[in-house]
PDB file of N, CA and C in Angstrom:
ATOM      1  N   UNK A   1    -164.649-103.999  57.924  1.00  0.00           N
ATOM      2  CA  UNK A   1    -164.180-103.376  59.137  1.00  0.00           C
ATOM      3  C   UNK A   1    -164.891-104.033  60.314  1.00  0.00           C
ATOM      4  N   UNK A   2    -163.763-104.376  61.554  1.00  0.00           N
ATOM      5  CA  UNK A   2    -164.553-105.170  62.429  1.00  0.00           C
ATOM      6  C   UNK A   2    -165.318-103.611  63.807  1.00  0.00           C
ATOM      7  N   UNK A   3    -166.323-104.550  64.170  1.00  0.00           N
ATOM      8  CA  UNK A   3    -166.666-103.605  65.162  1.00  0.00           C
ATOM      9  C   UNK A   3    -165.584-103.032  66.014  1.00  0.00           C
ATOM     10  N   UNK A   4    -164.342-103.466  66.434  1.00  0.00           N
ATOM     11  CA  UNK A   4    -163.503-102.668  67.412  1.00  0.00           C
ATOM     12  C   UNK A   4    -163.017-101.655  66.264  1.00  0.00           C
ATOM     13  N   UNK A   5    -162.583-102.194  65.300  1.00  0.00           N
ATOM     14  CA  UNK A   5    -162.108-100.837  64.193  1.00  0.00           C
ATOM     15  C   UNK A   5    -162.829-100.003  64.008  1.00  0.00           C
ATOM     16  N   UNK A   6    -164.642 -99.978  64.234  1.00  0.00           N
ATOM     17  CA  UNK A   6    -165.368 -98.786  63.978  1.00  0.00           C
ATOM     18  C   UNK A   6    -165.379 -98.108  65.190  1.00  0.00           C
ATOM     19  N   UNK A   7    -165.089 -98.713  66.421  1.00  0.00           N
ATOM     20  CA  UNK A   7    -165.271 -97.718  67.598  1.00  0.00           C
ATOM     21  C   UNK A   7    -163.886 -97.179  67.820  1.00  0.00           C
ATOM     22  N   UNK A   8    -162.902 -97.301  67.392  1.00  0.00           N
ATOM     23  CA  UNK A   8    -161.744 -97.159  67.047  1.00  0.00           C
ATOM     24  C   UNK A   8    -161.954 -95.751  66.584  1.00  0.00           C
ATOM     25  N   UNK A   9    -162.376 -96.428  65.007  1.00  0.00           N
ATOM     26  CA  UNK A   9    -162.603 -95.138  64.247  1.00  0.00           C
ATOM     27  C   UNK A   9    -163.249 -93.907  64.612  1.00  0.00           C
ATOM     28  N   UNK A  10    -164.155 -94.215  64.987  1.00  0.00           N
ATOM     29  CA  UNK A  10    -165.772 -93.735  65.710  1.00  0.00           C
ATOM     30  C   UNK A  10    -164.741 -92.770  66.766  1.00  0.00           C
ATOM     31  N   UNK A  11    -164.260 -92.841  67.788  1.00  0.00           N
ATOM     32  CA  UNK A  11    -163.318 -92.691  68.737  1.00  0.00           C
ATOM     33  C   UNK A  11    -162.151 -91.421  68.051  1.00  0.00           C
ATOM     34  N   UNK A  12    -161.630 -91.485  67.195  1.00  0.00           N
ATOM     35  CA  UNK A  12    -160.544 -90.496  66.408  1.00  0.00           C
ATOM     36  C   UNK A  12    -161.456 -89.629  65.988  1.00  0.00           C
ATOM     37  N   UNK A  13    -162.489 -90.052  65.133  1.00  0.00           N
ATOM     38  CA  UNK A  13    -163.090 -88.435  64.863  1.00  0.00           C
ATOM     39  C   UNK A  13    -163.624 -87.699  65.726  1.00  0.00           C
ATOM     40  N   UNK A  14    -164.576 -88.371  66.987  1.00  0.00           N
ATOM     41  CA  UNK A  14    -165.097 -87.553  67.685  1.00  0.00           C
ATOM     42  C   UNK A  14    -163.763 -86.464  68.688  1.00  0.00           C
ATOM     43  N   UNK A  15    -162.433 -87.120  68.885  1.00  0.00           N
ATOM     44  CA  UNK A  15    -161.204 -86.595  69.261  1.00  0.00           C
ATOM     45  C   UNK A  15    -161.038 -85.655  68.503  1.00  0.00           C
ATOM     46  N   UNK A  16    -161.010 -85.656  66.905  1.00  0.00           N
ATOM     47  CA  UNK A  16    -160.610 -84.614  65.898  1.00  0.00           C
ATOM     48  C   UNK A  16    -161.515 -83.784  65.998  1.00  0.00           C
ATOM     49  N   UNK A  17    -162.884 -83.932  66.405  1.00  0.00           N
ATOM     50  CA  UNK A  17    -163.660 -82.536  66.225  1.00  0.00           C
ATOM     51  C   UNK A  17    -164.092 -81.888  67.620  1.00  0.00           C
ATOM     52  N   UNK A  18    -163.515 -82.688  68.648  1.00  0.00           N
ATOM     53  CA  UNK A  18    -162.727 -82.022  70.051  1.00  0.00           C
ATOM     54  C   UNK A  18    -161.889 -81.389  69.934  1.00  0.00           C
ATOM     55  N   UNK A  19    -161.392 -81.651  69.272  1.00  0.00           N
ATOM     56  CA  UNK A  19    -159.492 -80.648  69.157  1.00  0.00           C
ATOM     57  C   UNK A  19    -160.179 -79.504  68.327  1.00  0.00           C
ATOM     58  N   UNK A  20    -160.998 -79.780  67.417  1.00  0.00           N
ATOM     59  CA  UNK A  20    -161.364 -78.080  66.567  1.00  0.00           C
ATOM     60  C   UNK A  20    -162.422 -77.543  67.219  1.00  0.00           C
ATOM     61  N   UNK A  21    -162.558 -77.913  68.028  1.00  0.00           N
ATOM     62  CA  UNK A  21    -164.202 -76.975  68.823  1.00  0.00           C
ATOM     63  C   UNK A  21    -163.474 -75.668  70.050  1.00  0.00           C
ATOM     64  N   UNK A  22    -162.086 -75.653  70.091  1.00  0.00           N
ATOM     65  CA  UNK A  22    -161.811 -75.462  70.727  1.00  0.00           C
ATOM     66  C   UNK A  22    -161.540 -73.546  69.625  1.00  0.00           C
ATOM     67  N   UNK A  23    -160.637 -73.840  68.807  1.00  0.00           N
ATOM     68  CA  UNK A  23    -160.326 -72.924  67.488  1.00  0.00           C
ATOM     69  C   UNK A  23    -161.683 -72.699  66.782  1.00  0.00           C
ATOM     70  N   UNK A  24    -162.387 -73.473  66.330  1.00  0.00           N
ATOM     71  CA  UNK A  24    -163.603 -73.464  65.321  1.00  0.00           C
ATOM     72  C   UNK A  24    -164.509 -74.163  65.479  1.00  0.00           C
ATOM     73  N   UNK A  25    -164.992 -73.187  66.533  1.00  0.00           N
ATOM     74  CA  UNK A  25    -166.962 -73.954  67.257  1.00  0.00           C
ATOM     75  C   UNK A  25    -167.718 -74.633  65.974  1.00  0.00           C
ATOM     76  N   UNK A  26    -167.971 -73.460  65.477  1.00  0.00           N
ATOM     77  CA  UNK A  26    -168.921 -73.544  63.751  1.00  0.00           C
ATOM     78  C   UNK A  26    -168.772 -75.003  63.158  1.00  0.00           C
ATOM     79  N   UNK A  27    -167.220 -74.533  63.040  1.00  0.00           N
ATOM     80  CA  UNK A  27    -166.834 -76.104  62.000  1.00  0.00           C
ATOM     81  C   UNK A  27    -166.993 -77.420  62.705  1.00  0.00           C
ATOM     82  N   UNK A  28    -166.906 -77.592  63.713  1.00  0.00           N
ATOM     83  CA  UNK A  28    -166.719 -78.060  65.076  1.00  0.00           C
ATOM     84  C   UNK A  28    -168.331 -79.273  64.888  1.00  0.00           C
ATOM     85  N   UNK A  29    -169.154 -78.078  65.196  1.00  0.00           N
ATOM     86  CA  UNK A  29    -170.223 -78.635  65.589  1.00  0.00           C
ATOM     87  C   UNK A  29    -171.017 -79.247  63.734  1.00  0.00           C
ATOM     88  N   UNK A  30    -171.292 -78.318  62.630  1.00  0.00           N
ATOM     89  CA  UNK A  30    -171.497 -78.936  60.983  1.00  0.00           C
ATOM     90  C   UNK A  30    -170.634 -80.344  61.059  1.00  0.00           C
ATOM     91  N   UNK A  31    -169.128 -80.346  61.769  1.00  0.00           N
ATOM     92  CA  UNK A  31    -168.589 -81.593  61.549  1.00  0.00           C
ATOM     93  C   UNK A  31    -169.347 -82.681  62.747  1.00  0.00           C
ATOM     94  N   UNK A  32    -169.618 -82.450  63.589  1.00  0.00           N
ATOM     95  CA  UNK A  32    -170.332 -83.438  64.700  1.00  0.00           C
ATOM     96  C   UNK A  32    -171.671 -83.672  63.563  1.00  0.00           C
ATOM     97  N   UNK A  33    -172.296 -83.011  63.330  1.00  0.00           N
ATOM     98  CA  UNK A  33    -173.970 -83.270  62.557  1.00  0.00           C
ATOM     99  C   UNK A  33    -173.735 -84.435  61.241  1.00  0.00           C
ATOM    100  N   UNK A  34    -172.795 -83.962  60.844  1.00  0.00           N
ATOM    101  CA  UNK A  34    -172.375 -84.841  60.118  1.00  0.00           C
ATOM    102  C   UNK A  34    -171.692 -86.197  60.016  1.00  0.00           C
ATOM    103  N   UNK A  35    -171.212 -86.140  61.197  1.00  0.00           N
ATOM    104  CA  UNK A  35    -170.508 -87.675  61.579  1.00  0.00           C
ATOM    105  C   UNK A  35    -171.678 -88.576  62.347  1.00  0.00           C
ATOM    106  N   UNK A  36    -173.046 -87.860  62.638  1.00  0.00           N
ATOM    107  CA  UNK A  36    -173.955 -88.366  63.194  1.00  0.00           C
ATOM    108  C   UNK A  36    -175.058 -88.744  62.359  1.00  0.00           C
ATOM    109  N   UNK A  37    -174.896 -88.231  60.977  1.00  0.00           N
ATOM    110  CA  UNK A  37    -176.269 -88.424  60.178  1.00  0.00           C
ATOM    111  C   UNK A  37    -176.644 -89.721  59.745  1.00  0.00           C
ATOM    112  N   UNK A  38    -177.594 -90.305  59.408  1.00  0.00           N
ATOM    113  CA  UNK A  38    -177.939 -91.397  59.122  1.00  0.00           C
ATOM    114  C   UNK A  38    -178.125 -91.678  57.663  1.00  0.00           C
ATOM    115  N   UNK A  39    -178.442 -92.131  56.482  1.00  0.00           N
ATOM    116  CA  UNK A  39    -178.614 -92.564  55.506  1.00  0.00           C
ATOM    117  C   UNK A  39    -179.322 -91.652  55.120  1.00  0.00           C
ATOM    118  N   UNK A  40    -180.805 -91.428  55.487  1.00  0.00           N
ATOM    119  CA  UNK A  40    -182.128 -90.619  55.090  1.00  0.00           C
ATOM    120  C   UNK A  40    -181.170 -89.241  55.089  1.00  0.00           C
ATOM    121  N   UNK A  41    -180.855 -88.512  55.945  1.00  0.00           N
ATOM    122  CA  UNK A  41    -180.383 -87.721  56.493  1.00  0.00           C
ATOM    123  C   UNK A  41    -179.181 -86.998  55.634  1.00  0.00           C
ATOM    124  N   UNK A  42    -178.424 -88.257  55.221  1.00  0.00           N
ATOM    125  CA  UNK A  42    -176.872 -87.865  54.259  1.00  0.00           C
ATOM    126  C   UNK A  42    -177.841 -87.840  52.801  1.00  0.00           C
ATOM    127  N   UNK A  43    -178.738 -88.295  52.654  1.00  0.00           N
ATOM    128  CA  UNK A  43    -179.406 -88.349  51.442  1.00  0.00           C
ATOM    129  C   UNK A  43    -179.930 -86.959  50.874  1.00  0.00           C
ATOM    130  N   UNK A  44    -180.465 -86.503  51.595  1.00  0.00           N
ATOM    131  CA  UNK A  44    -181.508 -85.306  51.536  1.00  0.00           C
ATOM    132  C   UNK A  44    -180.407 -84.090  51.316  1.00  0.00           C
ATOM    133  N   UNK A  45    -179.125 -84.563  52.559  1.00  0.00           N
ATOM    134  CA  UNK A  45    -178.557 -82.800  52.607  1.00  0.00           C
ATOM    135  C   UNK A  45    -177.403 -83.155  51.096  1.00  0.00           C
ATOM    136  N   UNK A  46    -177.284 -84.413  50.476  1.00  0.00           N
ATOM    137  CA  UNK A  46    -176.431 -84.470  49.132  1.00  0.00           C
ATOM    138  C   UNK A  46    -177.050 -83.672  48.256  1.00  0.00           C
ATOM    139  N   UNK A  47    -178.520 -84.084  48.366  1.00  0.00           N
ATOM    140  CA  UNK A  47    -179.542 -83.214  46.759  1.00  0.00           C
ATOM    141  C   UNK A  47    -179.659 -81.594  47.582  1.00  0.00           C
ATOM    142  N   UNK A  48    -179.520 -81.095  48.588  1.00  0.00           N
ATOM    143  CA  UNK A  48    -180.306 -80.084  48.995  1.00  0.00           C
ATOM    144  C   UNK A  48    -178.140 -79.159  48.715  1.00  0.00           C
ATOM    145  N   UNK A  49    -177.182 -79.976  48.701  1.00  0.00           N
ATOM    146  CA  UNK A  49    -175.838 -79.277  48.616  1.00  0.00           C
ATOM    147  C   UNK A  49    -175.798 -79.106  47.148  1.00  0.00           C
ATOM    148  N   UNK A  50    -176.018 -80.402  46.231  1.00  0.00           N
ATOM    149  CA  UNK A  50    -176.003 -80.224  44.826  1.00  0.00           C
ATOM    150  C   UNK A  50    -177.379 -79.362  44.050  1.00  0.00           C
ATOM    151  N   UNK A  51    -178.455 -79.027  44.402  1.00  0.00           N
ATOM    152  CA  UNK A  51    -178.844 -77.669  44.056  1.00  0.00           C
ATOM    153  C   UNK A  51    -178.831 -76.477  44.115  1.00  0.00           C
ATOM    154  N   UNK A  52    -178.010 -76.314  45.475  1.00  0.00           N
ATOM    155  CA  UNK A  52    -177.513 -75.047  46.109  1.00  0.00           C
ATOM    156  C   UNK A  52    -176.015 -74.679  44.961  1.00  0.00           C
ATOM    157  N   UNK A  53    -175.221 -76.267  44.527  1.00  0.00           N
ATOM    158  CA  UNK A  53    -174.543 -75.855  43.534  1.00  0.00           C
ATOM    159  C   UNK A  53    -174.774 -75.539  42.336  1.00  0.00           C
ATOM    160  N   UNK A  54    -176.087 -75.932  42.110  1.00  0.00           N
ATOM    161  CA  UNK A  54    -176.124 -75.705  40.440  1.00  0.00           C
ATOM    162  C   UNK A  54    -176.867 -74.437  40.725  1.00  0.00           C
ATOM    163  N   UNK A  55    -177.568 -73.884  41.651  1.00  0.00           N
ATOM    164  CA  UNK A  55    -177.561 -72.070  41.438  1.00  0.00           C
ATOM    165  C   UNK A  55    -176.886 -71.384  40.648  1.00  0.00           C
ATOM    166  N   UNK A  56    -175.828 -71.106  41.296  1.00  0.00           N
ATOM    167  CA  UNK A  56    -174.112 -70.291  41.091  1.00  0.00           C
ATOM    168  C   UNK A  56    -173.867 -70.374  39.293  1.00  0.00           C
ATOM    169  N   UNK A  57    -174.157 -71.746  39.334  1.00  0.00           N
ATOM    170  CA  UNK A  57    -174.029 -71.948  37.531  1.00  0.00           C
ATOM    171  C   UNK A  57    -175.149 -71.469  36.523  1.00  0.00           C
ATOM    172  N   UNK A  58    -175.988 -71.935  37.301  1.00  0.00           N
ATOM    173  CA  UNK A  58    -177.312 -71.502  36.285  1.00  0.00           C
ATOM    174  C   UNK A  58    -177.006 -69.784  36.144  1.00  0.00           C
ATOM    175  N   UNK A  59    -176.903 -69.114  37.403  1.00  0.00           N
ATOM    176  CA  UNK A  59    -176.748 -67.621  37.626  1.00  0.00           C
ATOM    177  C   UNK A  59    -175.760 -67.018  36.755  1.00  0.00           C
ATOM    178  N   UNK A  60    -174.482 -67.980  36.179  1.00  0.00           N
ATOM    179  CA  UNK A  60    -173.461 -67.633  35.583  1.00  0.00           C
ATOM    180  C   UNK A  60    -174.098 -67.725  34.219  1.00  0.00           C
ATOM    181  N   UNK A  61    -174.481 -68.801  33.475  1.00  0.00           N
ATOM    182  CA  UNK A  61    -174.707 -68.922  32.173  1.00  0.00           C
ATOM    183  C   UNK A  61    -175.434 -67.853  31.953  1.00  0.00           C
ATOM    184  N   UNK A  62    -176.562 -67.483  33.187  1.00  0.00           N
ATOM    185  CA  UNK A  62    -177.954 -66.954  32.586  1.00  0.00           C
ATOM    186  C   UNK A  62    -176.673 -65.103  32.265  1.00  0.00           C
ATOM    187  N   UNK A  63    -175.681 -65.031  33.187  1.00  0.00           N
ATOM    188  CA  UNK A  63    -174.615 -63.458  32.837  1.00  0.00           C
ATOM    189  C   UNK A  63    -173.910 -63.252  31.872  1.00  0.00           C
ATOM    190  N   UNK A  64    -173.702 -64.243  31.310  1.00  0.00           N
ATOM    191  CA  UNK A  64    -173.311 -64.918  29.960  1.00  0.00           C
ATOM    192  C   UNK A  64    -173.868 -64.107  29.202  1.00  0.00           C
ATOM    193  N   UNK A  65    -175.250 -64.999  28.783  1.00  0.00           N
ATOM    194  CA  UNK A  65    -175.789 -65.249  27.404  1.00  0.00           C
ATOM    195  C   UNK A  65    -176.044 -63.488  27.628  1.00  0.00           C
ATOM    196  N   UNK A  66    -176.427 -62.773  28.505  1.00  0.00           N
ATOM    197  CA  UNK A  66    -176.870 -61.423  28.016  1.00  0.00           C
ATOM    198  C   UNK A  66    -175.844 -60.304  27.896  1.00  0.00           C
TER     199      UNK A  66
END
């Protein structure tokens, strides 16, 4: 992708999460944090989303077995 295609790109989402800030602040702004994060940043909140998922499961098996 050449640099005009990323500011391009760069350019449509920040438009798309203009158009929802208007209906859905919340979503609005989680989607801005996220189109802004950096590597370190997307790293940390992947492991900190995928333990928050394996809760729910662990919580299920553990309703299970008893």
């Amino acid at each position: 992708m050449s640099i005009s295609e990323d500011d391009v790109s760069h350019q449509n989402v920040q438009q798309k999460i203009t158009d929802l800030r208007t209906n859905y602040p919340l979503a609005a702004a989680i989607l801005e944090r996220l189109h802004n994060m950096d590597l370190k940043e997307t790293t940390t909140a992947m492991f900190i989303v995928d333990g928050l998922d394996l809760l729910p499961r662990i919580r299920a098996m553990l309703i299970l077995q008893s």
